[in-house]
Structure formats: C-alpha cells, structure tokens
C-alpha atoms as a PDB file:
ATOM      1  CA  UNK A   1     -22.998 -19.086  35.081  1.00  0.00           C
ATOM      2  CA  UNK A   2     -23.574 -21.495  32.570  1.00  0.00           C
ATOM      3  CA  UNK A   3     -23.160 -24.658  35.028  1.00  0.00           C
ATOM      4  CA  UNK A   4     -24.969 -23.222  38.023  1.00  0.00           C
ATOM      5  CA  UNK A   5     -27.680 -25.418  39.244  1.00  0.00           C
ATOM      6  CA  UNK A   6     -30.218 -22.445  39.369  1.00  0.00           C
ATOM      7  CA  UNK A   7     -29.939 -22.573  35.637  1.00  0.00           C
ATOM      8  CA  UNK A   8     -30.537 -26.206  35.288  1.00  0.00           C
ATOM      9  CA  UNK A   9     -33.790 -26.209  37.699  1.00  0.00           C
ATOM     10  CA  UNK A  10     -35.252 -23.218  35.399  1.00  0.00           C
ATOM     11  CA  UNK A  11     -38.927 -24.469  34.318  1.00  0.00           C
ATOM     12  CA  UNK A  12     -38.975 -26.021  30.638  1.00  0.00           C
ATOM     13  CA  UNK A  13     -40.883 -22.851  29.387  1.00  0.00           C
ATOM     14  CA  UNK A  14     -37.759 -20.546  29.962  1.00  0.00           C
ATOM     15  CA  UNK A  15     -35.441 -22.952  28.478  1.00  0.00           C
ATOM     16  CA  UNK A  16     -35.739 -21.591  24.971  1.00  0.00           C
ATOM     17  CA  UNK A  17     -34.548 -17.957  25.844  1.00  0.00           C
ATOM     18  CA  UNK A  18     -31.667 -19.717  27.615  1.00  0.00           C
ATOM     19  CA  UNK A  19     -31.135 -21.846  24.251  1.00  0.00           C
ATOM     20  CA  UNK A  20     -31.172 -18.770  22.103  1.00  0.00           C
ATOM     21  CA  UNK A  21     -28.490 -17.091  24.255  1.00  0.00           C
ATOM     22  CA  UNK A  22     -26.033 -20.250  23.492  1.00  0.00           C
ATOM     23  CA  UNK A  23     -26.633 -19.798  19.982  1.00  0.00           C
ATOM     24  CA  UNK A  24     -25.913 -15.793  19.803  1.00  0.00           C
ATOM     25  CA  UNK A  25     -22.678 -16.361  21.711  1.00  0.00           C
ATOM     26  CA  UNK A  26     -21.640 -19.334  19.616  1.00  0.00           C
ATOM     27  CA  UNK A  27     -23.412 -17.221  16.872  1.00  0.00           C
ATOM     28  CA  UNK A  28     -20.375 -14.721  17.565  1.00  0.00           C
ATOM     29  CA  UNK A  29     -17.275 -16.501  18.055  1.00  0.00           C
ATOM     30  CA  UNK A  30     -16.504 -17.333  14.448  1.00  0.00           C
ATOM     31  CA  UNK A  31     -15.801 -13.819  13.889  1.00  0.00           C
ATOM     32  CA  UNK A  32     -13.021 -13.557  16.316  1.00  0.00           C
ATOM     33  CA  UNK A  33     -11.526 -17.083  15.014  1.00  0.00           C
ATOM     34  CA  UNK A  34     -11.281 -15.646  11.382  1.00  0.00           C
ATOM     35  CA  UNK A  35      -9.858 -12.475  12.397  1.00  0.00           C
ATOM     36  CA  UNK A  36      -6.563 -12.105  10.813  1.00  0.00           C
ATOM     37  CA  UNK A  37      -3.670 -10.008  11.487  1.00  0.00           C
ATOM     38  CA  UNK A  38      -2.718  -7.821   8.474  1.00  0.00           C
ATOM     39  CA  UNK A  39       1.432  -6.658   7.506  1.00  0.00           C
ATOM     40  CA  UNK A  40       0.269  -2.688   6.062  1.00  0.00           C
ATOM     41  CA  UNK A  41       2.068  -1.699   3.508  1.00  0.00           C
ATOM     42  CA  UNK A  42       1.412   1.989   2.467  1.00  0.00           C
ATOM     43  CA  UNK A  43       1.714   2.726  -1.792  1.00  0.00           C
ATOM     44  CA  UNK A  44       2.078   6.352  -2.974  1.00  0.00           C
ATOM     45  CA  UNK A  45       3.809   8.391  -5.941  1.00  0.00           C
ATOM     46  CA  UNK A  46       2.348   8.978  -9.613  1.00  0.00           C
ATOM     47  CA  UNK A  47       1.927   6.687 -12.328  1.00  0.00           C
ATOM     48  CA  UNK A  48       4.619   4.443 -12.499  1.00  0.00           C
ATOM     49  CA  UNK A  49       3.543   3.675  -8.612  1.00  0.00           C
ATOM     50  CA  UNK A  50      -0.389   3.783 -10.116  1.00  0.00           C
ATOM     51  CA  UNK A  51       1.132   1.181 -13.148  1.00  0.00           C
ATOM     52  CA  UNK A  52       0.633   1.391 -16.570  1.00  0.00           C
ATOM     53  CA  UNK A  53       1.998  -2.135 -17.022  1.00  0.00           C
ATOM     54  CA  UNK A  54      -0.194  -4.190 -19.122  1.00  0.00           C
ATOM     55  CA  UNK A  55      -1.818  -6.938 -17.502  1.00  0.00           C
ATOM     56  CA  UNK A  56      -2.647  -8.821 -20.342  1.00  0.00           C
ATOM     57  CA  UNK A  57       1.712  -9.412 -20.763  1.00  0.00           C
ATOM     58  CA  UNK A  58       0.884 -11.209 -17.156  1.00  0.00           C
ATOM     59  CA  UNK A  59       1.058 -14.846 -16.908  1.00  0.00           C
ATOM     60  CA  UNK A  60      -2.007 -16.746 -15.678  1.00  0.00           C
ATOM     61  CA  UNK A  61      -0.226 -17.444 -12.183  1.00  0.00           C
ATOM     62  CA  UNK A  62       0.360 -13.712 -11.758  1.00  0.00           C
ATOM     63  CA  UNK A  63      -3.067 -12.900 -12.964  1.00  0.00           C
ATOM     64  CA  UNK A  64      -4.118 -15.441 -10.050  1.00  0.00           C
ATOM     65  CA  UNK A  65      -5.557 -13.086  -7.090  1.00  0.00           C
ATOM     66  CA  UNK A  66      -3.887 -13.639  -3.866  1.00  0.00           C
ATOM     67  CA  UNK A  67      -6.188 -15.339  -0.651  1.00  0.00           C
ATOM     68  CA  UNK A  68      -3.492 -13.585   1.183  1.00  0.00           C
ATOM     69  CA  UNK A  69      -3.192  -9.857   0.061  1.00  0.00           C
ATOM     70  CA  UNK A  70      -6.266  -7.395  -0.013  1.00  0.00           C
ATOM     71  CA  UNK A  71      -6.058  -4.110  -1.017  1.00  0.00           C
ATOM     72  CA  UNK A  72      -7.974  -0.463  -0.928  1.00  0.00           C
ATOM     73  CA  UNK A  73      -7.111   1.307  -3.541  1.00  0.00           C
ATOM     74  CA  UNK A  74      -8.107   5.400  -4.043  1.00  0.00           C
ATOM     75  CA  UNK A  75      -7.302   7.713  -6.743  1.00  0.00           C
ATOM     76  CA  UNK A  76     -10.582   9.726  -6.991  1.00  0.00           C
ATOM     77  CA  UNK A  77     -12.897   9.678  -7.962  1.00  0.00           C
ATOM     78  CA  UNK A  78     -12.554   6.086  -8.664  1.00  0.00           C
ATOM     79  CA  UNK A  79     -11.687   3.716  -5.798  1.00  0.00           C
ATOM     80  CA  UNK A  80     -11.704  -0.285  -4.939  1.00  0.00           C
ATOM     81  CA  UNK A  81     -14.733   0.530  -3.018  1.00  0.00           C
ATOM     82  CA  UNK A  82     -13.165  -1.181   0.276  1.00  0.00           C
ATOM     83  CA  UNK A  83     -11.257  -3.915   0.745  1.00  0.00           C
ATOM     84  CA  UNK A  84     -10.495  -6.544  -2.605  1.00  0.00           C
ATOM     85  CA  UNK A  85      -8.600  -9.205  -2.906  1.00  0.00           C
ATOM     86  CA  UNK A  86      -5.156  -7.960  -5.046  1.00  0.00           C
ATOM     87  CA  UNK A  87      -5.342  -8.592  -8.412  1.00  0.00           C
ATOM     88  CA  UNK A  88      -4.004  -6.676 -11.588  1.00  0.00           C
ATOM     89  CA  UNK A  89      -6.851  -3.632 -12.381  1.00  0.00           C
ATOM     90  CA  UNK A  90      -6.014  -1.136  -9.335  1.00  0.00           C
ATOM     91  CA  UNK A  91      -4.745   1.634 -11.478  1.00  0.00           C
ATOM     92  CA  UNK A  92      -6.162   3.984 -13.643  1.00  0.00           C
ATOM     93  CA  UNK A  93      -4.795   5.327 -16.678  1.00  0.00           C
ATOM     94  CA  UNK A  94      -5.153   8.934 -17.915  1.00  0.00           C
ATOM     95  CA  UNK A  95      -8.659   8.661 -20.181  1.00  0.00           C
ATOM     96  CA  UNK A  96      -9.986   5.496 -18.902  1.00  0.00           C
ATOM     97  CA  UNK A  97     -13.833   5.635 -18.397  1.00  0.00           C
ATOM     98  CA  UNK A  98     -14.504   2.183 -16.705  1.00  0.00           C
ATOM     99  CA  UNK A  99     -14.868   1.260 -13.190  1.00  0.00           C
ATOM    100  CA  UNK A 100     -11.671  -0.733 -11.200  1.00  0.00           C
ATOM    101  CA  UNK A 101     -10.672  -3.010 -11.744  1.00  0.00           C
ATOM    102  CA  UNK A 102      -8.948  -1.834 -15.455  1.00  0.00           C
ATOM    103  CA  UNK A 103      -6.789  -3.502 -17.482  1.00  0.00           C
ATOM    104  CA  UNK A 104      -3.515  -2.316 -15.972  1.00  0.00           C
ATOM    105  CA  UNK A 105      -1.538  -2.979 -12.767  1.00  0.00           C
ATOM    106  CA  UNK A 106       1.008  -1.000 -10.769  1.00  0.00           C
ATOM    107  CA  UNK A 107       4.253  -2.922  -8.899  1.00  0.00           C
ATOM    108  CA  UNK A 108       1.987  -4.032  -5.980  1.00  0.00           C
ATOM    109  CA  UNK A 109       1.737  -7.376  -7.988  1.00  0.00           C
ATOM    110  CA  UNK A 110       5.389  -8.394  -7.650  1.00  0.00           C
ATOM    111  CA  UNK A 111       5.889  -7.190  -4.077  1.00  0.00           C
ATOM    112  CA  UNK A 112       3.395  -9.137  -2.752  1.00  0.00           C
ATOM    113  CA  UNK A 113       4.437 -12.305  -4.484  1.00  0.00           C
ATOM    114  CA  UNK A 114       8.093 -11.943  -3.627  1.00  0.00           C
ATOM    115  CA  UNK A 115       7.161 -10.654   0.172  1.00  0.00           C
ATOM    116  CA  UNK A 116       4.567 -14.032   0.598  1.00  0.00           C
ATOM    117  CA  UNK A 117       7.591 -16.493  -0.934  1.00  0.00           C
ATOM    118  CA  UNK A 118       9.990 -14.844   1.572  1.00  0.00           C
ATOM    119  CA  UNK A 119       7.274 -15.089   4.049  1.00  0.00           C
ATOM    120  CA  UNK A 120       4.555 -17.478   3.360  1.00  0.00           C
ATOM    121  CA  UNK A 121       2.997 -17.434   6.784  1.00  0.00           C
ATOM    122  CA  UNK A 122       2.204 -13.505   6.739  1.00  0.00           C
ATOM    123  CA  UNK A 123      -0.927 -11.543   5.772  1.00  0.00           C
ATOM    124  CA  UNK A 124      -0.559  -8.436   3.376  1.00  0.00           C
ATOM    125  CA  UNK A 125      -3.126  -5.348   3.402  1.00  0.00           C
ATOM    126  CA  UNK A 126      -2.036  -2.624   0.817  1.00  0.00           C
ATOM    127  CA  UNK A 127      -2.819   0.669   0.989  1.00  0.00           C
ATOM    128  CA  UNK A 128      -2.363   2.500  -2.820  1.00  0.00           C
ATOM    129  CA  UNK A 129      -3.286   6.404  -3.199  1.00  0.00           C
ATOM    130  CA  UNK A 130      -1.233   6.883  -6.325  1.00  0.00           C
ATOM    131  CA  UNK A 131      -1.946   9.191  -9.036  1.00  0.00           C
ATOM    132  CA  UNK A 132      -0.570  10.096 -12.589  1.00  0.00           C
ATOM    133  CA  UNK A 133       1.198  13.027 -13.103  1.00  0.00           C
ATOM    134  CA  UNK A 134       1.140  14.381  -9.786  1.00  0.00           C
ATOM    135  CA  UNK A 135       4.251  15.950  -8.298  1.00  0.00           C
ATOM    136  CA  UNK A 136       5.955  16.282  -4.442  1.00  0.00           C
ATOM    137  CA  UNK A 137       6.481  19.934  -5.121  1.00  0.00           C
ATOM    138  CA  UNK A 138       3.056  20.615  -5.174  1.00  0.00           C
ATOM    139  CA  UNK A 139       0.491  17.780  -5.002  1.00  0.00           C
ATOM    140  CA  UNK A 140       2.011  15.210  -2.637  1.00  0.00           C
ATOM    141  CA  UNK A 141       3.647  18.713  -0.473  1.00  0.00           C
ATOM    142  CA  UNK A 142       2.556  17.648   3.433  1.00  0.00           C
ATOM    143  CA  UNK A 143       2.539  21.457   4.195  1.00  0.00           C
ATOM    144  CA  UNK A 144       1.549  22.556   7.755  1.00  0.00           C
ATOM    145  CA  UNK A 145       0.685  20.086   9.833  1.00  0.00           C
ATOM    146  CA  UNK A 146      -2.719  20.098  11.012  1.00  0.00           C
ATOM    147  CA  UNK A 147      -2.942  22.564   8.020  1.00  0.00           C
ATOM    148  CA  UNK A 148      -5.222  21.341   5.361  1.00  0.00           C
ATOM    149  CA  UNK A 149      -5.511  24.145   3.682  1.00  0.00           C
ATOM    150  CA  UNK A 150      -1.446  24.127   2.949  1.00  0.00           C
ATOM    151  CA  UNK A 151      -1.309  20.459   2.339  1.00  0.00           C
ATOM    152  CA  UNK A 152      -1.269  19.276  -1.369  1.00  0.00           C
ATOM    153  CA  UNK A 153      -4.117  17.738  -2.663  1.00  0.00           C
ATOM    154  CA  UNK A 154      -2.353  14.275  -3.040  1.00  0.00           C
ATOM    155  CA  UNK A 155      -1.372  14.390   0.430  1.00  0.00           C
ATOM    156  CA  UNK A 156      -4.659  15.196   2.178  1.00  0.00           C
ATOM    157  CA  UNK A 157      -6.263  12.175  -0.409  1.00  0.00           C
ATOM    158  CA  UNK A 158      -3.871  10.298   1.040  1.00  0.00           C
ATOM    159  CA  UNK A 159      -4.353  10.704   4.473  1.00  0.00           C
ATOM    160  CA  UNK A 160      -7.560  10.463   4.106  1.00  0.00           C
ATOM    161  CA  UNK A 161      -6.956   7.051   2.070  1.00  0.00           C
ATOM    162  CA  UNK A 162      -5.024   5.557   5.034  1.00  0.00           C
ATOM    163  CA  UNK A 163      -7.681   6.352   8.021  1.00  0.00           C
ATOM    164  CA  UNK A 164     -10.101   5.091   5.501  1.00  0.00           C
ATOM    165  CA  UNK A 165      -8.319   1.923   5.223  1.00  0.00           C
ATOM    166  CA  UNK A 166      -7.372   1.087   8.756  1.00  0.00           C
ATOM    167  CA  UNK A 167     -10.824   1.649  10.344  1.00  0.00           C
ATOM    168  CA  UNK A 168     -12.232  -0.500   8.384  1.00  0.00           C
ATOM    169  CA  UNK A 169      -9.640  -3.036   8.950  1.00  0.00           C
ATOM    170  CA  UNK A 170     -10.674  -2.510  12.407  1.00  0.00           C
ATOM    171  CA  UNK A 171     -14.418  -2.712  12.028  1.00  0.00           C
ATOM    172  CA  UNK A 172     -13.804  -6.039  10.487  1.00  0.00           C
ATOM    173  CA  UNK A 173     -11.957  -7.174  13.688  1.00  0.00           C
ATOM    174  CA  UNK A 174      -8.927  -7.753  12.033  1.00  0.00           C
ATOM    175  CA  UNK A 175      -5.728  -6.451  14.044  1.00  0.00           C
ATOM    176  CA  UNK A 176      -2.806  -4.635  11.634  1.00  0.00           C
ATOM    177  CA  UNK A 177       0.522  -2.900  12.167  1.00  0.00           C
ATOM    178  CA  UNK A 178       1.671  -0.343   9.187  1.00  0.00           C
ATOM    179  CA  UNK A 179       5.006  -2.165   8.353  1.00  0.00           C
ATOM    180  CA  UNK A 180       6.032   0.371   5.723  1.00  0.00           C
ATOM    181  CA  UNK A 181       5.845   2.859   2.489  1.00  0.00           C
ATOM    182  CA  UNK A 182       6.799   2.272  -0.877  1.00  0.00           C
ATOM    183  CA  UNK A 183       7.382   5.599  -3.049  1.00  0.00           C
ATOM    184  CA  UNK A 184       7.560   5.790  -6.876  1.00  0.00           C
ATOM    185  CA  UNK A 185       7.542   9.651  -7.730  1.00  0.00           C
ATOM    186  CA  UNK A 186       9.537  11.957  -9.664  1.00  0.00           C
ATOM    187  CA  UNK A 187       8.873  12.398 -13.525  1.00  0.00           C
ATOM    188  CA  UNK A 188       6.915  15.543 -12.466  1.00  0.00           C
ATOM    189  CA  UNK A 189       9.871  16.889 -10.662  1.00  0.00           C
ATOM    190  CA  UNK A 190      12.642  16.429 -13.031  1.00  0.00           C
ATOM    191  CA  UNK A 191      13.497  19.938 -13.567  1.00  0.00           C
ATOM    192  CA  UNK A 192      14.108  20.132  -9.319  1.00  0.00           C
ATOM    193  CA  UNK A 193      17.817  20.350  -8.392  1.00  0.00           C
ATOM    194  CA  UNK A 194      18.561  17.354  -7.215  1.00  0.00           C
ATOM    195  CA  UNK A 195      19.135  18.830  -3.395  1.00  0.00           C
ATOM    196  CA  UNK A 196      15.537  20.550  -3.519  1.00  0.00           C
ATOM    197  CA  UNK A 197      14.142  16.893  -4.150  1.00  0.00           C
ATOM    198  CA  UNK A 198      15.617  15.605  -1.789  1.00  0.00           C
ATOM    199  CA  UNK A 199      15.031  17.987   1.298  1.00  0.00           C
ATOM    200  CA  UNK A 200      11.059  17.782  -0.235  1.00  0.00           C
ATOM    201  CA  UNK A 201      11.385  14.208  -0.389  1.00  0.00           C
ATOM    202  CA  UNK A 202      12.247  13.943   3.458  1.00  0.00           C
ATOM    203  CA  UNK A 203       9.712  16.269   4.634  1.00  0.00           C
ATOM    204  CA  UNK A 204       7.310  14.320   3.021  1.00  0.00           C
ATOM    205  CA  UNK A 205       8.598  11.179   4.847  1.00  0.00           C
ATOM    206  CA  UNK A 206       8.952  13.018   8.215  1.00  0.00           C
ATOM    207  CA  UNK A 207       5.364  14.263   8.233  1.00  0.00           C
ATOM    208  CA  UNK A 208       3.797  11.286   7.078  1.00  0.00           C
ATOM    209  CA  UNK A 209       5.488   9.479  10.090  1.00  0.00           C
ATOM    210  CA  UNK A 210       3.983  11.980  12.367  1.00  0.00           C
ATOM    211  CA  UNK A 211       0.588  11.798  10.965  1.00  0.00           C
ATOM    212  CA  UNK A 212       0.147   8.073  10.749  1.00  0.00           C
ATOM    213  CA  UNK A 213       2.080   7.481  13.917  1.00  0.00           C
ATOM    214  CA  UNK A 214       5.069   5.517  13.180  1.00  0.00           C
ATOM    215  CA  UNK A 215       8.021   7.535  13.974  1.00  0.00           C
ATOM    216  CA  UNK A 216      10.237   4.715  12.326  1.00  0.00           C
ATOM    217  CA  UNK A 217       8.249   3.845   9.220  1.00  0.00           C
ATOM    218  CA  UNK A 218      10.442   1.632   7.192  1.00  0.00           C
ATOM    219  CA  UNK A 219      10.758   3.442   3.158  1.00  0.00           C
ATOM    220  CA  UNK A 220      12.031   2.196  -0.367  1.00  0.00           C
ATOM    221  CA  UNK A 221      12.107   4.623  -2.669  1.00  0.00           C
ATOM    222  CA  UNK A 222      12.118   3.683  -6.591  1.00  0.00           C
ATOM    223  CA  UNK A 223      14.056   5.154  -9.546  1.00  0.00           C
ATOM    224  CA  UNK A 224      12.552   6.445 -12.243  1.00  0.00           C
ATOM    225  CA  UNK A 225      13.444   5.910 -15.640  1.00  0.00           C
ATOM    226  CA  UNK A 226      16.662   6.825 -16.976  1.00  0.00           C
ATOM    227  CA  UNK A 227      15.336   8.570 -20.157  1.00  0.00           C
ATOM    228  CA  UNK A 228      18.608  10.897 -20.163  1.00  0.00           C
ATOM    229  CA  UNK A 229      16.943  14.216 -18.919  1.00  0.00           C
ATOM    230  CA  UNK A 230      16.361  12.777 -15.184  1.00  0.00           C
ATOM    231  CA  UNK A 231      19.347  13.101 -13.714  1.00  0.00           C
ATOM    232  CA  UNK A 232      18.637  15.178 -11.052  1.00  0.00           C
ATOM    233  CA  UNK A 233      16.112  13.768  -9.698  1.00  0.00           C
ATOM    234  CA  UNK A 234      17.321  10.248 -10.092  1.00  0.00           C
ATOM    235  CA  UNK A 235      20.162  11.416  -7.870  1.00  0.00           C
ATOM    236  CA  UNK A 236      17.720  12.927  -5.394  1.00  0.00           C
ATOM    237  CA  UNK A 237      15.930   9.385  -5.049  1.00  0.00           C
ATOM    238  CA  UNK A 238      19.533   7.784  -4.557  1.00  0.00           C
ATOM    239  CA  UNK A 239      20.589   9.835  -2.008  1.00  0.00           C
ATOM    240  CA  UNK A 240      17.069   9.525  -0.677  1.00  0.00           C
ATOM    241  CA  UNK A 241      17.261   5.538  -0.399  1.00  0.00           C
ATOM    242  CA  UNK A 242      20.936   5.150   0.647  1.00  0.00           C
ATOM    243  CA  UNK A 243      20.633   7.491   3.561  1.00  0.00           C
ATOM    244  CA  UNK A 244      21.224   4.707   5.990  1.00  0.00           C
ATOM    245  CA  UNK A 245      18.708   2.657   8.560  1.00  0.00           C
ATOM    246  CA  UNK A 246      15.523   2.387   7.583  1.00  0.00           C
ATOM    247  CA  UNK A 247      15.682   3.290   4.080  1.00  0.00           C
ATOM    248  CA  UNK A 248      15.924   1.012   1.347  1.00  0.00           C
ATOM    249  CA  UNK A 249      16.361   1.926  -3.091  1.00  0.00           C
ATOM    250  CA  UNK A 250      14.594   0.325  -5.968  1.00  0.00           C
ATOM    251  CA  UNK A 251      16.661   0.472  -8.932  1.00  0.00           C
ATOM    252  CA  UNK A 252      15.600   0.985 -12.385  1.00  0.00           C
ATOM    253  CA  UNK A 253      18.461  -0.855 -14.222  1.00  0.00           C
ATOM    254  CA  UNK A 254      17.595  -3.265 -16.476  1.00  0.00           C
ATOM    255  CA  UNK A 255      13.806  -2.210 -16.876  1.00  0.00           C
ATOM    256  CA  UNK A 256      12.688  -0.729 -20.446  1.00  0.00           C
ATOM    257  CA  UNK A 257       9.599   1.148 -20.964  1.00  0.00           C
ATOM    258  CA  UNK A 258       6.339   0.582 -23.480  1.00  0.00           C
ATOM    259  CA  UNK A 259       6.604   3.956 -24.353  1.00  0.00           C
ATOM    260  CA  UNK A 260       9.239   6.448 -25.291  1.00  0.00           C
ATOM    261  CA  UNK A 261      11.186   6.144 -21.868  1.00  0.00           C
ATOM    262  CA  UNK A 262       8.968   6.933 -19.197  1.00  0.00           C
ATOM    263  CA  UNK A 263       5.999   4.518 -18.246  1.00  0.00           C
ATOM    264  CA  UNK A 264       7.266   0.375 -17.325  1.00  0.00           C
ATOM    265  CA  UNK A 265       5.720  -2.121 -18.921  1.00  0.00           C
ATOM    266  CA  UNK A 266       4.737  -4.976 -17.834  1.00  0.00           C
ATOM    267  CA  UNK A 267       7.791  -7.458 -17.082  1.00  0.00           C
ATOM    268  CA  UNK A 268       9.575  -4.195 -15.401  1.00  0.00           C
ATOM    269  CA  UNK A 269       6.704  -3.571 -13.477  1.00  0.00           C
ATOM    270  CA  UNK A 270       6.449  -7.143 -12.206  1.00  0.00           C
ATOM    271  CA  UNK A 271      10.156  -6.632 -11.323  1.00  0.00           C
ATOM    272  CA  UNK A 272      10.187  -3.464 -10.067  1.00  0.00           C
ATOM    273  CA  UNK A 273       7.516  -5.002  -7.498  1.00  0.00           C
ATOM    274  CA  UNK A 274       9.920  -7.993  -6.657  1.00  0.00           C
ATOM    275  CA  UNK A 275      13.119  -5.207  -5.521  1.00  0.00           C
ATOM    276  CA  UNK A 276      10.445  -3.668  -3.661  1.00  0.00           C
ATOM    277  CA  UNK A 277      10.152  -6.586  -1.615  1.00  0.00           C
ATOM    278  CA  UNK A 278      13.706  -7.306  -1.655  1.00  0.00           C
ATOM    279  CA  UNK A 279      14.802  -3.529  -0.276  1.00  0.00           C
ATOM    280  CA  UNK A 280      11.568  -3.917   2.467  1.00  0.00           C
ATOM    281  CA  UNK A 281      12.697  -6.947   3.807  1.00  0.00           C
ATOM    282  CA  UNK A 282      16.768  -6.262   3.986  1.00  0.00           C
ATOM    283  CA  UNK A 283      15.240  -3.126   6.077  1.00  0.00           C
ATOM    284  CA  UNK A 284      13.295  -5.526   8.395  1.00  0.00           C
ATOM    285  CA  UNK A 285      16.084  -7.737   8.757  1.00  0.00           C
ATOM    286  CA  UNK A 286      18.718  -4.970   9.144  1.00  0.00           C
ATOM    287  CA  UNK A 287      16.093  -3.572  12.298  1.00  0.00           C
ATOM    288  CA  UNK A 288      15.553  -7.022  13.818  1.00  0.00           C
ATOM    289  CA  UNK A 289      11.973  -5.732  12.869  1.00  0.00           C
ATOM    290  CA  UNK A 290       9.855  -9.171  13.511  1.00  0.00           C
END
C-alpha cells in the first residue's frame, strides 16, 4: 500500500494525513525493537530469603544495580511498586518504617551476579514474595486448590505477586519464560519432624507448579542455619533438594550469622546467592534446559 501509485497521485492537501500515518507507525516500532526477553526466576521463604544481610558490608561493585536484572518485589504492605532495576534494599526487616528500597538485601544479589557471569547474554526478571517469620505449616500452606479460603496467607500473596508480575511484563511487550524457584524457609518450622517438612515442602512445590503452569519448574532449596536445634528440618530441606531431577540444595556450610545463629549476614548472604546460581544452573544443564 505504501508504493501504490494511487497514493502518490493523492492531491498535496491530503499528503499530511498520509505523513502523520508514517510517523505513528515508525512512532511504534521502537517498542517492539527494545522488547526484551526475560529468564523468571520466582523468590519465596521467610527472612533469610527476604535478607537481613547488611548492605552497607557490600562492596561498591555489588552495590552497582544491574542493566540486566529487574525485579518486583511484595511483602505487604510495602512493595517495589513494579518493576526496578535489582539493587540491595528489597527486603524489609521486622520494625522498619521506610519505604523500599531499605538498607538490607536478601541472596537475590549474588544469584544474579553469578547467573549473568555464567551467562552474560541472558536477561533476569525476579519475582520475591518473601516474608519474615512466616512458616510452610501455616502461612506459605497451598491448601485447596482453587480454595482461597484454605490457602495460607503467604501463599495467596504470592500468587497474587506472580500474576502481578508477569502481566505487567507482558503489558510492557516484553516476552518471559518462568525458569525456576528458589526457597529459603524453615526457622519457623523447626519443631516439624523432619518427614512432616518434607511431605509439606512437596505439596507446596506440586501446587505451585499447577498454579503457575510449569509442571517441571526447576527448585533449589536452601539450608538454614545450623544453630544446633534445627536438625530436623535441616534434614527435611536435604532430602527435599537431593530428591533427584530437577531439584537442586543450597548449603549453609561455611556461612556465620550477625546474630546469635539464625539471620546471614552479609558475605553469607552474597554467597548463599552465588550456590543459588550454581544449584539452578547444574539443574538446567542436567535437563538440557536451553
């Protein structure tokens, strides 16, 4: 149409409607040429997954935000309002009255940089609903699905979080494929046999595959601290991330705590973030997973 000669014997006073359409479609087409295609990585547990690591113990190169990671982050009522670039400041501690982000960072930090070196090419979108204190038994419990009303409150946020998350991804005409979840739980649950954590632990898994719609949903699962009165539950998250294809474990060896042997600080949190990575992509490379 645009090269037919009825076009180009059109009388000079309706060229300027033709000239405005030109410049609405080439008006347009930036916004498919910066559309990106997003990696989803999915961030849940309580608050060693929310971080309490300092971020002032950062270095100015990990304090850097990334032009290749964004992330929405959601543990109500406070939020990332939308999309960010990552940076340290998506978590919230218990009494903190300021907006995000705050001065404190979760392991998102160190997976991203370790996932990027690996994998310098890709894009990262991170999806964190993470909140302190908050335990699988009751809060994070997936109940019935289809069932709000049996679901734990953690879950539903959740949920919620990731739709949230993804549409917008979508009204921005980016394109995304959820590559995988990252759980750091358990501190809540110590006192669980270490079979009830796990069986609670998989049903959580199972249903969140169901509901987001990958039946195959790569998982790492992260220790908590050994403080001496976890084992149970440390065993749970073992047997949990040793189970076999698609399942990956985070150890806690070697990490120490700012506090008296519960909450990482900073340089464990930064490393924590980097065997994230490590277990996500020995999954990926294990499934041939492109």
């Amino acid at each position: 149409m645009l090269h037919s000669h009825q076009d180009e014997d059109l009388p000079m006073k309706r060229k300027p409607a033709y000239v405005v359409c030109l410049l609405t479609f080439f008006a347009v087409v930036p916004s498919f040429v910066t559309a990106a295609h997003y990696d989803v990585y999915l961030l849940a547990g309580q608050s060693n997954m929310d971080g309490r690591g300092d971020a002032s113990k950062l270095t100015d190169q990990q304090r850097q935000p990334s032009d290749q990671t964004i992330i929405f982050y959601r543990n109500l009522p406070k939020s990332s309002d939308g999309w960010q670039p990552l940076a340290p400041g998506f978590s919230i501690a218990p009494g903190y009255k300021g907006e995000v982000p705050s001065s404190t960072f979760g392991p998102e930090l160190g997976f991203a940089k370790e996932m990027l070196r690996a994998e310098p090419e890709r894009k990262l979108a991170l999806i964190k609903g993470s909140k302190g204190g908050s335990s699988l038994r009751r809060d994070w419990n997936p109940g019935v699905q289809g069932d709000p009303k049996t679901q734990g409150q953690r879950y539903r946020d959740f949920i919620e979080t990731i739709g949230m998350a993804t549409k917008q991804l979508s009204e921005r005409g980016d394109q995304y494929a959820i590559r995988g979840l990252l759980w750091h739980q358990g501190e809540s649950d110590s006192k669980l046999q270490s079979g009830v954590y796990e069986t609670l632990l998989l049903q959580f898994v199972d249903r969140l595959r169901q509901d987001i719609g990958v039946a195959d949903l790569p998982v790492v699962v992260g220790e908590v601290f050994d403080n001496g009165k976890r084992d149970e539950v440390r065993a749970a998250i073992r047997a949990v991330g040793t189970r076999g294809a698609g399942f990956g474990l985070v150890t806690s060896e070697g990490t120490s705590t700012w506090d008296e042997g519960t909450h990482f600080d900073a340089a464990s949190q930064w490393l924590l973030g980097q065997r994230y990575a490590a277990a996500m992509l020995k999954i990926r490379t294990s499934d041939s997973n492109p």
